[in-house]
Protein backbone atom coordinates (compact mmCIF):
# COMPACT_ATOMS: atom_id res chain seq x y z
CA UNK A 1 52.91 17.77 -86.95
CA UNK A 2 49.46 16.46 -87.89
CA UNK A 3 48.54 15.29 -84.50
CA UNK A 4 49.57 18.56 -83.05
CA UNK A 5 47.59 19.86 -85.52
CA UNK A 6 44.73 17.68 -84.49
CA UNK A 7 45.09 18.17 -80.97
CA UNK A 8 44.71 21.90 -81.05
CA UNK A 9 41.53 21.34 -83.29
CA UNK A 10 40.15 18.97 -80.70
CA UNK A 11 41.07 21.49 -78.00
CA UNK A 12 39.45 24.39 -79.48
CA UNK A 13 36.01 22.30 -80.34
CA UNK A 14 35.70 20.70 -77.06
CA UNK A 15 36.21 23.85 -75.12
CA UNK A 16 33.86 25.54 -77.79
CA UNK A 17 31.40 23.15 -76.51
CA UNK A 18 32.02 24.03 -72.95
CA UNK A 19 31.08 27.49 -73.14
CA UNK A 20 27.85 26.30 -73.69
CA UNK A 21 27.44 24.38 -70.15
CA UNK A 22 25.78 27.57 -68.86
CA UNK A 23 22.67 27.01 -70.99
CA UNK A 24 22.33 23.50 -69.74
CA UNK A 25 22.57 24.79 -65.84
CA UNK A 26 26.20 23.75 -65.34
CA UNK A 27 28.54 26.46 -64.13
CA UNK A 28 25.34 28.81 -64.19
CA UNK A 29 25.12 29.24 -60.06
CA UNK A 30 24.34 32.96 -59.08
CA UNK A 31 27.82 33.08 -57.42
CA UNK A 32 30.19 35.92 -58.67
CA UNK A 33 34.00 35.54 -59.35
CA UNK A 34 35.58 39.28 -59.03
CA UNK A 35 32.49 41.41 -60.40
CA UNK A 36 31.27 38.73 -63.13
CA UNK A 37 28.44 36.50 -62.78
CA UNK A 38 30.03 32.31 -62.45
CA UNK A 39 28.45 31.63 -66.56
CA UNK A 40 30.21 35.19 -67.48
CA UNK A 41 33.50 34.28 -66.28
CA UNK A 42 33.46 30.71 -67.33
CA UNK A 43 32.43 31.71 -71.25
CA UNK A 44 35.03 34.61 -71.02
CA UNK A 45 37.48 32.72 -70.19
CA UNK A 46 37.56 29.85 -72.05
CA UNK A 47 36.84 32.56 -75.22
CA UNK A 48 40.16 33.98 -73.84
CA UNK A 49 41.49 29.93 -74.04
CA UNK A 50 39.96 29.45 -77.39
CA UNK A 51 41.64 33.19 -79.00
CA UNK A 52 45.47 32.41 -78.02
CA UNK A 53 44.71 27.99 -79.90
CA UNK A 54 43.56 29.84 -82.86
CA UNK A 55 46.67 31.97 -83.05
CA UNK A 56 48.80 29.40 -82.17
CA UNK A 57 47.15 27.17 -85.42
CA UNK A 58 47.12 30.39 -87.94
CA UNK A 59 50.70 31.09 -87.35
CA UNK A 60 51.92 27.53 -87.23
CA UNK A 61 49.85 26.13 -89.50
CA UNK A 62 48.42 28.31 -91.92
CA UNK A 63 50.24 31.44 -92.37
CA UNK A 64 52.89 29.13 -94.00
CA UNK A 65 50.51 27.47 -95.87
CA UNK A 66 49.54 30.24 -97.88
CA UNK A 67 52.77 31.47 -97.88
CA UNK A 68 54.45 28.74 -99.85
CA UNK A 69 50.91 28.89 -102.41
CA UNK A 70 51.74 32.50 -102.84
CA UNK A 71 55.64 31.25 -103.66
CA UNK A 72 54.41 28.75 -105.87
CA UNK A 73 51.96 31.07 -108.14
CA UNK A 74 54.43 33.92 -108.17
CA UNK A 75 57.30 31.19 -109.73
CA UNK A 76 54.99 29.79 -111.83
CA UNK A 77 53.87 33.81 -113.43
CA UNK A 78 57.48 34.04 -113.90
CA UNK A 79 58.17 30.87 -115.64
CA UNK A 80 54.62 31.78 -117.91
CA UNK A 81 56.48 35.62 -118.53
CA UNK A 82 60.23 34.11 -119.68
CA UNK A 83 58.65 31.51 -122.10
């Protein structure tokens, strides 16, 4: 679980980095995909990419995370209440 949990870390940080290619003149070519300039698409849609890892490591990772703290300090305001 912790080197998926790497991996999608890894993926989101190197593809961070590669939205910023355009400033460095690489995928910045005055061509147009659909109605977009080449550097528009590109950033879009590896913003698009970098949305649906961030999900995917919130729900997986952390949602339950804070879940089982909230479990954990709710059990242990009962335990204070009963004594």
């Amino acid at each position: 679980m912790r080197k998926k949990h790497a991996l999608l870390i890894a993926a989101f940080f190197i593809i961070y980095l590669m939205t910023f290619l355009p400033n460095f003149g690489i995928m910045n070519e005055l061509k147009f995909i659909g109605f977009l300039p080449q550097a528009l698409a590109w950033v879009l849609l590896l913003n698009a990419i970098n949305t649906v890892i961030i999900f995917i490591v919130y729900f997986k990772f952390f949602k339950p995370f804070a879940q089982n703290v909230e479990e954990k300090m709710l059990k242990n305001e009962k335990e204070g209440k009963q004594t």
